[in-house]
Protein backbone atom coordinates (compact mmCIF):
# COMPACT_ATOMS: atom_id res chain seq x y z
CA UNK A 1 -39.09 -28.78 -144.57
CA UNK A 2 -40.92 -27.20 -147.79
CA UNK A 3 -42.52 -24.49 -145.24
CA UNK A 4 -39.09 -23.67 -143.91
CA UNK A 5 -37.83 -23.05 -147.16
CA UNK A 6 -41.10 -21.27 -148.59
CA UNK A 7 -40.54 -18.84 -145.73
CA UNK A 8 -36.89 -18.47 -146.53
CA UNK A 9 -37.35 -17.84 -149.88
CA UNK A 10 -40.57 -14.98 -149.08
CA UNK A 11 -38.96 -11.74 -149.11
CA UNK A 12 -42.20 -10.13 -147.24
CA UNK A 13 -41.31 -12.33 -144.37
CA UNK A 14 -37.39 -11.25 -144.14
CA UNK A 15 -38.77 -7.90 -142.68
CA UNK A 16 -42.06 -8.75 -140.53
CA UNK A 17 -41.54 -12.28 -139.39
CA UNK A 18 -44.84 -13.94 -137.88
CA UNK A 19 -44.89 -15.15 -134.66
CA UNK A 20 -47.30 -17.82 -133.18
CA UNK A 21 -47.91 -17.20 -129.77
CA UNK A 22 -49.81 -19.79 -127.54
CA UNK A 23 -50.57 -20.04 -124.06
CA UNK A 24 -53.19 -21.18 -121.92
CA UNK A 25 -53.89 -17.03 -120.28
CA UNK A 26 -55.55 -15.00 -123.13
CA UNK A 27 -54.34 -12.04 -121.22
CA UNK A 28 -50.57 -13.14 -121.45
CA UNK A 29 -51.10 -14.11 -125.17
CA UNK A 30 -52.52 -10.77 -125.78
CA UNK A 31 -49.74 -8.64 -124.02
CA UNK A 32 -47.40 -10.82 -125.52
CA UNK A 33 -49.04 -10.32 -129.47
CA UNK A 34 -48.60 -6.20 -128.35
CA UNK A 35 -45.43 -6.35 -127.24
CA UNK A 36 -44.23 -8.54 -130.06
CA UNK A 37 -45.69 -6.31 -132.37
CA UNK A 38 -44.27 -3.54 -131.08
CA UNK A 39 -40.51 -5.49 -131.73
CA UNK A 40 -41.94 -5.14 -135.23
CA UNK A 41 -42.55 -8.81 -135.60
CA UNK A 42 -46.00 -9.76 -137.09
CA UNK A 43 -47.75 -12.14 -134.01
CA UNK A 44 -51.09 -13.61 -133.48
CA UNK A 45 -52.35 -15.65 -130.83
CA UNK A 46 -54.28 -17.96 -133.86
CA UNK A 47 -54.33 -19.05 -137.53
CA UNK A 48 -52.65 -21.80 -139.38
CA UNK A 49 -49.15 -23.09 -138.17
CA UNK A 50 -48.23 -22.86 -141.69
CA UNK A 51 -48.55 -18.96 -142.03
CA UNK A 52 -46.31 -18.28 -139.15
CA UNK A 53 -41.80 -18.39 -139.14
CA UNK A 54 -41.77 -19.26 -135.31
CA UNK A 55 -43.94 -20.65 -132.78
CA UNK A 56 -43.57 -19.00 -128.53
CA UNK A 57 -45.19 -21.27 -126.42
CA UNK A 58 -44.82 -21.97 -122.93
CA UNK A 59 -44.58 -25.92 -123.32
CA UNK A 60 -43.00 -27.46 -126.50
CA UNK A 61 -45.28 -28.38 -129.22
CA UNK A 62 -45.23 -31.97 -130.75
CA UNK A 63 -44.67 -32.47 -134.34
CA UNK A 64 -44.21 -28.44 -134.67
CA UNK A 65 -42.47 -28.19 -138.33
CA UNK A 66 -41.33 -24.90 -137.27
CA UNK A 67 -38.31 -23.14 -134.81
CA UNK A 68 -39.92 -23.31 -131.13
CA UNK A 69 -39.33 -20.48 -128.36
CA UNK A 70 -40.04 -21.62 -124.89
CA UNK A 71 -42.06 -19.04 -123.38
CA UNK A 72 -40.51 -18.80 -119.39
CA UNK A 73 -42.19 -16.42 -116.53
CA UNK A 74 -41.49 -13.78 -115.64
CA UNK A 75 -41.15 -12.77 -119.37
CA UNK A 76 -37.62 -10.76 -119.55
CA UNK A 77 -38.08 -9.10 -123.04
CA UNK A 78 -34.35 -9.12 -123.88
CA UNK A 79 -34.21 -12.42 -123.60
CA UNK A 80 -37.36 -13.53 -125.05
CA UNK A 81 -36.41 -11.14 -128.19
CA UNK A 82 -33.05 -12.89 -128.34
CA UNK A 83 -34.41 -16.14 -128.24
CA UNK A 84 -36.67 -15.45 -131.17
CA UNK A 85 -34.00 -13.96 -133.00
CA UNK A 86 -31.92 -17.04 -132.61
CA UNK A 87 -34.92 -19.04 -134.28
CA UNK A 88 -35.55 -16.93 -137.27
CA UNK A 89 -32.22 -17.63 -138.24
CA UNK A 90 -32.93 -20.79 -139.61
CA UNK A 91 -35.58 -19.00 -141.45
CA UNK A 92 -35.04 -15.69 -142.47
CA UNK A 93 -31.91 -15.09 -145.06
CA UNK A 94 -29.50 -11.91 -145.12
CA UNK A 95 -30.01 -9.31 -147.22
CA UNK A 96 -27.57 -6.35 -148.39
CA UNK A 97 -27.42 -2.71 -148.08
CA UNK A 98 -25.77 -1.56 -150.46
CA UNK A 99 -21.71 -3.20 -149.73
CA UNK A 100 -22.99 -4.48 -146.44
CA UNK A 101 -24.60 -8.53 -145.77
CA UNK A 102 -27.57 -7.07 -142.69
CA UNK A 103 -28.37 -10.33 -141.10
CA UNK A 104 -31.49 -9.02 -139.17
CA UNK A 105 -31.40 -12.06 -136.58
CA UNK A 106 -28.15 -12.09 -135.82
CA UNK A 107 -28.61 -8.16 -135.49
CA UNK A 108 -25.00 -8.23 -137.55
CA UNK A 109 -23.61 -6.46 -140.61
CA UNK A 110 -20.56 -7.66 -142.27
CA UNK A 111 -18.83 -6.59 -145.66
CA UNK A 112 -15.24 -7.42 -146.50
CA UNK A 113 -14.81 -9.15 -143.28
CA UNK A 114 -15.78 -6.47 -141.43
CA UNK A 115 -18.16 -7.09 -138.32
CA UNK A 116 -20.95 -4.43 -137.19
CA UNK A 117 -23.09 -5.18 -134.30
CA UNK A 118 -26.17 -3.52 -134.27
CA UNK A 119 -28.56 -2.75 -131.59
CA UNK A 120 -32.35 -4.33 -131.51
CA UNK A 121 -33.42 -0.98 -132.01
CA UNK A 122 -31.01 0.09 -135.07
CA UNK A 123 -31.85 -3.75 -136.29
CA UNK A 124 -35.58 -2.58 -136.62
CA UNK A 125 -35.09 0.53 -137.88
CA UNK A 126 -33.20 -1.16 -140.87
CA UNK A 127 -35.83 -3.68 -141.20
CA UNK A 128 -38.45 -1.31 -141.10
CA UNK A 129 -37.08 0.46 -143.94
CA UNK A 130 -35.91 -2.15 -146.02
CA UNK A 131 -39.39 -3.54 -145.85
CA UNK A 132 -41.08 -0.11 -146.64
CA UNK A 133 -38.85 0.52 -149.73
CA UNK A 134 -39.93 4.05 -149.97
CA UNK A 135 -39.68 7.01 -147.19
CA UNK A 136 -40.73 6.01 -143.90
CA UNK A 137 -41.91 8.95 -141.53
CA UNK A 138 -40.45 9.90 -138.31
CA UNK A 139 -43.73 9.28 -136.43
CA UNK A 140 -44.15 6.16 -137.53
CA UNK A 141 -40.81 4.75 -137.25
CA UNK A 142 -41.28 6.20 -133.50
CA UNK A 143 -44.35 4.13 -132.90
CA UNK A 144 -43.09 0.89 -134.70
CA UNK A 145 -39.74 0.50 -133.15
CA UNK A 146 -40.18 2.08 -129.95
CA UNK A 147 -44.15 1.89 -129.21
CA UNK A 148 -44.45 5.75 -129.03
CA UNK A 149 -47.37 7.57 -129.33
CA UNK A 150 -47.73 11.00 -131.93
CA UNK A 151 -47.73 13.10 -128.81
CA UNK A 152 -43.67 12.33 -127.60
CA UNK A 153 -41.48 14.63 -128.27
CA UNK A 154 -37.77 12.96 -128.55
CA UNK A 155 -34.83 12.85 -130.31
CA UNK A 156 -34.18 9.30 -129.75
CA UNK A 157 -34.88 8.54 -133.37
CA UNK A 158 -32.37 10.43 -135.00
CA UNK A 159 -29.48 9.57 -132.19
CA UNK A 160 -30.13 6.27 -133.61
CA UNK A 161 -30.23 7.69 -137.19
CA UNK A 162 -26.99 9.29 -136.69
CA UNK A 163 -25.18 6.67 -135.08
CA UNK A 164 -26.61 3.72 -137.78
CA UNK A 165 -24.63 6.32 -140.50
CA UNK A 166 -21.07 6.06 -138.49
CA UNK A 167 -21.70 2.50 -138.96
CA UNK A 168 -22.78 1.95 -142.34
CA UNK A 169 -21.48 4.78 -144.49
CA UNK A 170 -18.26 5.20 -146.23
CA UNK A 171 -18.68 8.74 -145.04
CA UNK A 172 -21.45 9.72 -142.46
CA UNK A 173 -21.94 13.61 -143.78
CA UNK A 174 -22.44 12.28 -147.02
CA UNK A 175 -25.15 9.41 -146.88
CA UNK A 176 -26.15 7.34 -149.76
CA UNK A 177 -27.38 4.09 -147.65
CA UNK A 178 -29.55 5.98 -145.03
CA UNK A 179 -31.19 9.10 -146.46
CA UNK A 180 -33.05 11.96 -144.99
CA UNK A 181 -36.02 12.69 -147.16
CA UNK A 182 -38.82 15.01 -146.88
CA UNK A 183 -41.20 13.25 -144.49
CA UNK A 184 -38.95 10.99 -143.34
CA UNK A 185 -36.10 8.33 -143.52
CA UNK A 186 -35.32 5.95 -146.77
CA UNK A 187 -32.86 2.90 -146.89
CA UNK A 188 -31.18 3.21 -150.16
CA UNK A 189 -29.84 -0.89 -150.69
CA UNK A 190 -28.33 -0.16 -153.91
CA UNK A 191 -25.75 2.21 -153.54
């Protein structure tokens, strides 16, 4: 119980939870540690159970002190990203941008009893930028939340930027929570 609450209280691991991933095919751990990675979740196939929020496995693990995911085949990724979400809610708190609560597992903002759902990929977004605290590039929110290389050329990025500001900002022309910058995007928590 002192690890669950350790990890609750660690701000680092609100943003880039770590996932334990075991499984008797090293090539199924291994796509699953990319893919995961790619979710922007911190994984490893290895290391001490103790440095680590969640465990996927494909069987359950005895005497496991922390939230289990049953790892099922075929792997659907919605589902498996779901399913870890609904574990890291025992473990990772809610934070606030600026008048907003973001709880990044539930993928849900709320502020004066207002309800936001968020998508998985505006949820990573924010937690990308929360955990950065500074200016985040386009490039590299690209390859972090969506897996994509330097070469792509998309707008997909600031879709989502525009439609995260209809949902968070008292006015969307004027941002003070989500900021262009040169270089890149900032959150701005404390406005």
């Amino acid at each position: 119980m002192a690890l669950l609450c350790r990890a609750a209280m660690d701000p680092d691991l609100t943003f880039r939870p770590r996932i334990l991933v075991i499984d008797d095919d090293p090539a199924i751990r291994q796509i699953l540690v990319e893919v995961l990675e790619q979710a922007g979740y911190q994984a490893d196939d290895q290391g001490d159970i103790q440095d680590f929020q969640v465990v996927l496995s494909s069987a359950p693990v005895p005497d496991c002190p922390l939230p289990q995911v049953t790892l099922t085949k075929p792997v659907r990724m919605g589902a498996l990203v779901a399913a870890i979400a609904q574990a890291l809610a025992e473990v990772v708190p809610p934070v606030h941008i600026g008048p907003w609560r973001f709880d990044q597992a539930a993928r849900l903002l709320e502020k004066a009893g207002d309800k936001v759902r968020l998508t998985d990929k505006e949820t990573a977004i924010l937690a990308h930028l929360l955990a950065a605290g500074s200016v985040v590039g386009r490039d590299e929110l690209l390859a972090r939340v969506w897996g994509y290389g330097n070469d792509i050329s998309t707008h997909t990025l600031e879709t989502h930027i525009y439609r995260l500001r209809q949902k968070i900002e008292a006015d969307p022309s004027q941002a003070s929570l989500l900021l262009t910058e040169a270089g890149g995007y900032r959150l701005n928590p404390e406005s």
